[in-house]
C-alpha atoms as a PDB file:
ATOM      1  CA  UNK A   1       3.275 -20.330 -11.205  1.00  0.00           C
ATOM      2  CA  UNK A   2       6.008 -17.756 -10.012  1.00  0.00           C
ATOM      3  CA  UNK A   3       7.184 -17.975  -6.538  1.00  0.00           C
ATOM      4  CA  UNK A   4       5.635 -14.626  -5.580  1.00  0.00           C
ATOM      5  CA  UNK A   5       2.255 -15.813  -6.353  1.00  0.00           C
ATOM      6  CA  UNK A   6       2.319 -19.315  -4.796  1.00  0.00           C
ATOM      7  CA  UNK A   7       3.619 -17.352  -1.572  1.00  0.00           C
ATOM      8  CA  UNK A   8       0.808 -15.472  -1.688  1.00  0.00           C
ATOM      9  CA  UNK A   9      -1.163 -18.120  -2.551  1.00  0.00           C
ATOM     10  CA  UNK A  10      -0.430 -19.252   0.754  1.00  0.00           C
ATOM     11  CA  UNK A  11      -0.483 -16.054   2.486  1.00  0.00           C
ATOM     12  CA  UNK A  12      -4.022 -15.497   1.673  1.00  0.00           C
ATOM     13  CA  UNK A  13      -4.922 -18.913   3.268  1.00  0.00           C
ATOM     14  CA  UNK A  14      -2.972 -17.846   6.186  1.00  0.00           C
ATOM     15  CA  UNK A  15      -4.712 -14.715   6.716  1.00  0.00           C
ATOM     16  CA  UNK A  16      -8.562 -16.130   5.985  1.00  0.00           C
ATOM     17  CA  UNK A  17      -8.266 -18.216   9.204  1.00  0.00           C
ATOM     18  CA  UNK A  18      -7.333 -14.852  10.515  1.00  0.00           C
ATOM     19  CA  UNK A  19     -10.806 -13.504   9.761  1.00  0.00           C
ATOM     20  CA  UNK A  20      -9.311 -11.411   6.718  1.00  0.00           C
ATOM     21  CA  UNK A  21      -9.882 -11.861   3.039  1.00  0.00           C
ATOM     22  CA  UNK A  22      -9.200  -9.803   0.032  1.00  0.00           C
ATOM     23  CA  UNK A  23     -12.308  -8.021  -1.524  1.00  0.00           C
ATOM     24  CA  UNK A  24     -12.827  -5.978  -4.850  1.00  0.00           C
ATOM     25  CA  UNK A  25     -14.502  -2.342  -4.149  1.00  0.00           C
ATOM     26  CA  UNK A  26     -15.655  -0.508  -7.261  1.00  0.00           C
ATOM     27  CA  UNK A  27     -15.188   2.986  -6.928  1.00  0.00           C
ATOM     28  CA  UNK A  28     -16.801   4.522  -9.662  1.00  0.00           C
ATOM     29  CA  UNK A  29     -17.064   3.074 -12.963  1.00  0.00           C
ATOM     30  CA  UNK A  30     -13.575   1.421 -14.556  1.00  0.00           C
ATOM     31  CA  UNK A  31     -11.625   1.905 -11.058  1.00  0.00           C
ATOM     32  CA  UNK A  32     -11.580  -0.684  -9.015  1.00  0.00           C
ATOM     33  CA  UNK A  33      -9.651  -1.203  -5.585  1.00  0.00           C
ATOM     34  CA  UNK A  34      -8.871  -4.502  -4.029  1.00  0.00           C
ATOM     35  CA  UNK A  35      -8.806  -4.162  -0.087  1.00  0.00           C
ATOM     36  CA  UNK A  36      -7.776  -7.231   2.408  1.00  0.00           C
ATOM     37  CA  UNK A  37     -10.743  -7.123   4.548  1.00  0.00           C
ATOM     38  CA  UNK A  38     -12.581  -8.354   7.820  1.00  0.00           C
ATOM     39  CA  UNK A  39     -14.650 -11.531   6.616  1.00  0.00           C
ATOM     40  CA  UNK A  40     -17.046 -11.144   9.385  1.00  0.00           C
ATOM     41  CA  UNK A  41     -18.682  -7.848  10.417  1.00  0.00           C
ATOM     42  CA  UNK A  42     -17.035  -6.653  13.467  1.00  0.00           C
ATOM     43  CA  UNK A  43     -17.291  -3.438  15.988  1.00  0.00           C
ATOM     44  CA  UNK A  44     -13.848  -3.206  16.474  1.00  0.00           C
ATOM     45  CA  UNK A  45     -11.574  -0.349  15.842  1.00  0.00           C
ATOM     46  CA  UNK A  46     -10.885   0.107  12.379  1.00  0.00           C
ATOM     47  CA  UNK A  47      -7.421  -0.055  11.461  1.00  0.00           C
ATOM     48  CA  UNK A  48      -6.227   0.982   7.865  1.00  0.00           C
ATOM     49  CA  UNK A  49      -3.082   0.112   6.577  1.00  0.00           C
ATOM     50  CA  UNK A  50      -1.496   1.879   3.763  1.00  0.00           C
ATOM     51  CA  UNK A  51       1.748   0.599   1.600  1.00  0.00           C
ATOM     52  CA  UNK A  52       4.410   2.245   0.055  1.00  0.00           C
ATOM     53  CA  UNK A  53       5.550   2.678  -3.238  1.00  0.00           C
ATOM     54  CA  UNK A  54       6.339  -1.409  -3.964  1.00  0.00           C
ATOM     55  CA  UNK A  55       4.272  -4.411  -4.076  1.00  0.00           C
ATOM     56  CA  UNK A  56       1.101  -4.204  -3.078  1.00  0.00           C
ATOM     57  CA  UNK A  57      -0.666  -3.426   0.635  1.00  0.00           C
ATOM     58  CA  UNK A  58      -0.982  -7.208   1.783  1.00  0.00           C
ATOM     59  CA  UNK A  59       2.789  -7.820   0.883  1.00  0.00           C
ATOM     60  CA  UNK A  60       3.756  -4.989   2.835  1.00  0.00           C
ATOM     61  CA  UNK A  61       1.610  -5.285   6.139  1.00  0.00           C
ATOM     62  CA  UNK A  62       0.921  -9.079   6.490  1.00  0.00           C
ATOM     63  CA  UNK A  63       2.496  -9.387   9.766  1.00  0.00           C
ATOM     64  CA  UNK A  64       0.988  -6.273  11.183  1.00  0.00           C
ATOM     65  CA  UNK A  65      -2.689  -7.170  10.023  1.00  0.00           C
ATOM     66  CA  UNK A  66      -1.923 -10.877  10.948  1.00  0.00           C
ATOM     67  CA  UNK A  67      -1.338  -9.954  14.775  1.00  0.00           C
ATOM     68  CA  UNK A  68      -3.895  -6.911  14.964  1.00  0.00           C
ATOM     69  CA  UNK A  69      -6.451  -9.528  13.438  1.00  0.00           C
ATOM     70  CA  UNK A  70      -7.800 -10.042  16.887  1.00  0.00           C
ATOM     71  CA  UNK A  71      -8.293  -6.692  18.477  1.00  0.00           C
ATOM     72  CA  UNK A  72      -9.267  -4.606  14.962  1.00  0.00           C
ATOM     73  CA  UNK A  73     -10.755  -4.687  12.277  1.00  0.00           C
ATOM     74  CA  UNK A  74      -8.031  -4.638   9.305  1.00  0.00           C
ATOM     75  CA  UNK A  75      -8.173  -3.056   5.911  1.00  0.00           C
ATOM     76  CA  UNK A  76      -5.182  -3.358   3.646  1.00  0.00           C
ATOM     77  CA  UNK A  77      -5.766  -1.750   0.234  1.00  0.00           C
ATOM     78  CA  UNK A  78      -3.716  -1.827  -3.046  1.00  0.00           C
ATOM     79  CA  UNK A  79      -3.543   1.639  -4.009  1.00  0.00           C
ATOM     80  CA  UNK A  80      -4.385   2.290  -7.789  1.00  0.00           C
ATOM     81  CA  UNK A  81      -1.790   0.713 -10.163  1.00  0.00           C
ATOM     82  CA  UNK A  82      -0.453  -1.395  -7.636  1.00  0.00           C
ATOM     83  CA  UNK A  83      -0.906  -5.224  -6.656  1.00  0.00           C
ATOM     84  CA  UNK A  84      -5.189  -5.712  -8.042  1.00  0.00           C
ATOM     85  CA  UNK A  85      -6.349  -2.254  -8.241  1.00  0.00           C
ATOM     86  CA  UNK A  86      -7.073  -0.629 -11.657  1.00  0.00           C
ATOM     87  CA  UNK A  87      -8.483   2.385 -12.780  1.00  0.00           C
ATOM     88  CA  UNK A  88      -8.976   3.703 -16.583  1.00  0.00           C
ATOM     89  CA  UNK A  89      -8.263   7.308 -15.508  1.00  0.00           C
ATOM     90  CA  UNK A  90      -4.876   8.382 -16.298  1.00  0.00           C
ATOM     91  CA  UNK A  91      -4.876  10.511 -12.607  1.00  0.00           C
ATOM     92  CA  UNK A  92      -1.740   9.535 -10.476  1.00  0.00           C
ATOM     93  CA  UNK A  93      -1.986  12.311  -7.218  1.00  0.00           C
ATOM     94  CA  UNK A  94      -1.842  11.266  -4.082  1.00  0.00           C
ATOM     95  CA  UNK A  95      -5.134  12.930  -3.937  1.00  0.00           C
ATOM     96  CA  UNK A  96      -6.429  10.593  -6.247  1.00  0.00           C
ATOM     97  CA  UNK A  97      -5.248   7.936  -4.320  1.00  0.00           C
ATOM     98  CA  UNK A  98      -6.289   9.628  -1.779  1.00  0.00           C
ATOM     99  CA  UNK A  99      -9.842   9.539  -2.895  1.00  0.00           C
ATOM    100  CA  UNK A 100     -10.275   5.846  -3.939  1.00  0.00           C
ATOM    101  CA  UNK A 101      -9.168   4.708  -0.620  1.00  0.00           C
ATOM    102  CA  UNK A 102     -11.299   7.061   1.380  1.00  0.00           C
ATOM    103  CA  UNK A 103     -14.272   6.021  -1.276  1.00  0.00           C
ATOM    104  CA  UNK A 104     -13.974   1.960  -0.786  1.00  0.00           C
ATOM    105  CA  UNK A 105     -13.633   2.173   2.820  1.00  0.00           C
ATOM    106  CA  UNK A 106     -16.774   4.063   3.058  1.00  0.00           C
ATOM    107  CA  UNK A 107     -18.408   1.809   0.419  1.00  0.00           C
ATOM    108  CA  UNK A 108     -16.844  -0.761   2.994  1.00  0.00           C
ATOM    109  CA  UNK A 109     -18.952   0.938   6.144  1.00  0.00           C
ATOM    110  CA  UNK A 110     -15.972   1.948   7.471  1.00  0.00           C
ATOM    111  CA  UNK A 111     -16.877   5.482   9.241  1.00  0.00           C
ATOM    112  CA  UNK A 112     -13.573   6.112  11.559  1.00  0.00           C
ATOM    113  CA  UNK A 113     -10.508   4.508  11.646  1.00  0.00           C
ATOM    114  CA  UNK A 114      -6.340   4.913  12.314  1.00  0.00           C
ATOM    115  CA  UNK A 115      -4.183   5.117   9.141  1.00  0.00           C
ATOM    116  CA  UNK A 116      -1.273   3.894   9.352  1.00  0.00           C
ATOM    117  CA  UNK A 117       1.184   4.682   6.419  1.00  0.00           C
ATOM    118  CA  UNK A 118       4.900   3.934   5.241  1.00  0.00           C
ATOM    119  CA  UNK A 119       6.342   6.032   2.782  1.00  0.00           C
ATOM    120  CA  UNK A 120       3.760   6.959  -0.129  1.00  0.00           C
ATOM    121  CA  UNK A 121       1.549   5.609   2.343  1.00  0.00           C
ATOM    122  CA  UNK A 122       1.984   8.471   4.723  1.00  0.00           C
ATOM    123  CA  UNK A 123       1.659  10.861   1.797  1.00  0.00           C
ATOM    124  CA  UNK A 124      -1.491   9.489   1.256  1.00  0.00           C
ATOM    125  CA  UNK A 125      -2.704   9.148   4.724  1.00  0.00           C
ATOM    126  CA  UNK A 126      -1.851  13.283   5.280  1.00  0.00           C
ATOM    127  CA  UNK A 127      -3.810  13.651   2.251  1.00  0.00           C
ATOM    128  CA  UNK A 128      -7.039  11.474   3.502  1.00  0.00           C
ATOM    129  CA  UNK A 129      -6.892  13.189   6.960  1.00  0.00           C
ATOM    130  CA  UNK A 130      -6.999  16.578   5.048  1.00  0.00           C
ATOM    131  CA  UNK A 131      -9.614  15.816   3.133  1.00  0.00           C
ATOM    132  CA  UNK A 132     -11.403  13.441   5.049  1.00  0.00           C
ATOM    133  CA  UNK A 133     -11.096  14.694   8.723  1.00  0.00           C
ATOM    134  CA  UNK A 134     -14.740  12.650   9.603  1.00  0.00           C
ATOM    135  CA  UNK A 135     -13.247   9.534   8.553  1.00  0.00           C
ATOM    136  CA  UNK A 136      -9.617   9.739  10.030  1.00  0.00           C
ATOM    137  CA  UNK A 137      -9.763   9.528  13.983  1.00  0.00           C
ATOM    138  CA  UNK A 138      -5.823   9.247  14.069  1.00  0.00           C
ATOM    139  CA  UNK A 139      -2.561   9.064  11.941  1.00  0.00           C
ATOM    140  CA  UNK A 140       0.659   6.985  12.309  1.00  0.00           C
ATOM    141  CA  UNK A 141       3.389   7.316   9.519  1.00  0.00           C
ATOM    142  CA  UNK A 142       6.857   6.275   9.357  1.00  0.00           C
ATOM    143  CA  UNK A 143       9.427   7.333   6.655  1.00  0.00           C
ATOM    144  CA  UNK A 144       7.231  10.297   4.479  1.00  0.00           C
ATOM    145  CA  UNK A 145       6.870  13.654   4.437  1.00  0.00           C
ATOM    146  CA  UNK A 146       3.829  15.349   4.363  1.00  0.00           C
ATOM    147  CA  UNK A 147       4.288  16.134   1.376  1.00  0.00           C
ATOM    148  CA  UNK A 148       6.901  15.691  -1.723  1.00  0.00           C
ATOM    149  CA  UNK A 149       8.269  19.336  -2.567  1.00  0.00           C
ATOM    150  CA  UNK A 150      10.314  20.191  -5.211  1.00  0.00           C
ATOM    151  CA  UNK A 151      13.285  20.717  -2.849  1.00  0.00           C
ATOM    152  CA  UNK A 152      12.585  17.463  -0.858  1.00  0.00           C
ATOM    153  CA  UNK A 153      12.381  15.994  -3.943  1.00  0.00           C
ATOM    154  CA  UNK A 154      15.495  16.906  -5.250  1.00  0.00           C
ATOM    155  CA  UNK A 155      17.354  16.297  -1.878  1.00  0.00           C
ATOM    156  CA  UNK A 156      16.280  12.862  -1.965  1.00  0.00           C
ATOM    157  CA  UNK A 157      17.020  11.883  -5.131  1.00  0.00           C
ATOM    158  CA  UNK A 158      20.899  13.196  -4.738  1.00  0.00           C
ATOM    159  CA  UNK A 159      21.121  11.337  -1.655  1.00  0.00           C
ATOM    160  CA  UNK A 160      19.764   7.978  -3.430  1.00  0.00           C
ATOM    161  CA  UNK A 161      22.155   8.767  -6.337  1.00  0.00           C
ATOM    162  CA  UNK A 162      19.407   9.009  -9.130  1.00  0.00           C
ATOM    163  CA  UNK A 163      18.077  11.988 -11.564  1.00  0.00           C
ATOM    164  CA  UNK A 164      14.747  11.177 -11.562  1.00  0.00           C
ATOM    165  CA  UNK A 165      11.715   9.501  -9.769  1.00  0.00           C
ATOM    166  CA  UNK A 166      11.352   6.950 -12.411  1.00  0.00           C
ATOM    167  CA  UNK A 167      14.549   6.174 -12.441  1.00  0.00           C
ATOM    168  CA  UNK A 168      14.237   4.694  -9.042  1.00  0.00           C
ATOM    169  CA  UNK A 169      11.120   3.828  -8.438  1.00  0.00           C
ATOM    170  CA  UNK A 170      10.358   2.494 -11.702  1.00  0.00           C
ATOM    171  CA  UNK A 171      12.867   0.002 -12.327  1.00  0.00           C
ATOM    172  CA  UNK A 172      13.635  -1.378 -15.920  1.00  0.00           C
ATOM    173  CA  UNK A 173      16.385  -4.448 -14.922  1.00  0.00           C
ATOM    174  CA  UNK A 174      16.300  -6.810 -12.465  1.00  0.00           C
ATOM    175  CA  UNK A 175      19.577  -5.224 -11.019  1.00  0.00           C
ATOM    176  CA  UNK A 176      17.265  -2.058 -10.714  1.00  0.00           C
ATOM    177  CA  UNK A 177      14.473  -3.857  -8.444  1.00  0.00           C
ATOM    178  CA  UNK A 178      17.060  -4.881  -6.446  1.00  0.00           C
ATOM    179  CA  UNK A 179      18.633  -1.854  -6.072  1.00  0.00           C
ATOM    180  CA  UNK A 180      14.913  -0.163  -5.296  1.00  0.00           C
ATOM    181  CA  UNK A 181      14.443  -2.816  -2.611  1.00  0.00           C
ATOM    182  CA  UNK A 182      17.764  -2.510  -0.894  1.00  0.00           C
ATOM    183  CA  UNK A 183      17.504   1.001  -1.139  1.00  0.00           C
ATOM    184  CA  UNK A 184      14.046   1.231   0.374  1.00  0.00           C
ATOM    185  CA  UNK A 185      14.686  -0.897   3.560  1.00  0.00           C
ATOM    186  CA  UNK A 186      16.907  -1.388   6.453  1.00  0.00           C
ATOM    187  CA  UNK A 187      19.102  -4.638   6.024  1.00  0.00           C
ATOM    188  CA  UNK A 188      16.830  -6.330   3.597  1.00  0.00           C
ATOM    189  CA  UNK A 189      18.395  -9.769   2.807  1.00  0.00           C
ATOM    190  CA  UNK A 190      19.171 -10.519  -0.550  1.00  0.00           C
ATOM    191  CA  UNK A 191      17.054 -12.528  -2.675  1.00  0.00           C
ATOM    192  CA  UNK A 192      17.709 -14.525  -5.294  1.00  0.00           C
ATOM    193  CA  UNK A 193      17.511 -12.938  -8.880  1.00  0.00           C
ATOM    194  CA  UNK A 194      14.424 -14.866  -9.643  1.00  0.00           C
ATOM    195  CA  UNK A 195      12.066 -12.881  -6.915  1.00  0.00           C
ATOM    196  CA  UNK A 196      13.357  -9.918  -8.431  1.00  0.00           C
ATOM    197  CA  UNK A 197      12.540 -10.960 -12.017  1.00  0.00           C
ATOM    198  CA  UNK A 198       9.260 -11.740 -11.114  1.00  0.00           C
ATOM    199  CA  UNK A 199       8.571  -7.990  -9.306  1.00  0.00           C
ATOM    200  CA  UNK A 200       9.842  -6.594 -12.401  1.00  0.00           C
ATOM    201  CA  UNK A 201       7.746  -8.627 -14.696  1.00  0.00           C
END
């Protein structure tokens, strides 16, 4: 067993005696999204946290839903093709992820909440206020634009030093995960070369 799954082995125990435990939500027929979710039903203010474009929701958030545990009710999704969420549909908009989170959390009884998004996160959240402005009571986001325009687009990947978006964000080396992480956070220690191994494999 890798490192990365025995930690999160253990983070999972952690957050269950939080009150929070991972559950699979089935869209619509071959897509499936796996939320972090309150164990017990609650009343509390829903609070939905959405990851960017690297591991998976829990990995990203697990301090934030481990202290809000006791005044909110936390959702952390995987958005489709990351961490446990699949879908058979070739679609990869942010609308579409858009859509399956906005889908399980109603599935979920979820009728209002806050988003709160990093990154492709806060893509997504724009996108889910937009289209879901009954479900969305309020937005934070930190580090996206609203949207990804061609000219942001290019911008951004001259600053980062790269010609495309897969060539970043889609690493094919463990130098390039490394490279993706360090890139994509402030003063992010190094790891060893094993951890980033096992987020390539």
């Amino acid at each position: 067993m890798g490192l990365l799954k025995i930690y999160k082995f253990f983070l999972h125990g952690v957050l269950k005696l939080a009150g929070i435990s991972p559950k699979k939500i089935e869209i619509e027929p071959g897509t499936v999204v796996n939320f972090c979710v309150p164990t017990q039903t609650t009343t509390k203010p829903a609070v939905v946290f959405l990851h960017g474009f690297a591991f998976d929701g829990i990995l990203t958030w697990q301090f934030q839903a481990l202290a809000l545990a006791n005044r909110y009710s936390v959702y952390v999704p995987d958005f489709v093709f990351f961490g446990n969420s699949i879908t058979d549909k070739s679609e990869r908009s942010v609308e579409f992820q858009a859509e399956c989170i906005a889908k399980g959390l109603k599935k979920l009884g979820v009728q209002k909440c806050t988003l709160v998004g990093s990154s492709y996160g806060g893509m997504v959240g724009f996108k889910m206020a937009e289209i879901y402005p009954e479900l969305v009571h309020s937005l934070v986001v930190t580090c996206s634009p609203m949207a990804l325009t061609d000219s942001i687009s290019k911008a951004r990947l001259h600053r980062l030093g790269f010609n495309s978006w897969p060539d970043y964000l889609l690493p094919d080396s463990v130098k390039g995960v490394e490279t993706l992480i360090q890139l994509a956070s402030h003063s992010f220690p190094k790891l060893p070369n094993v951890i980033y191994k096992e987020i390539l494999e």
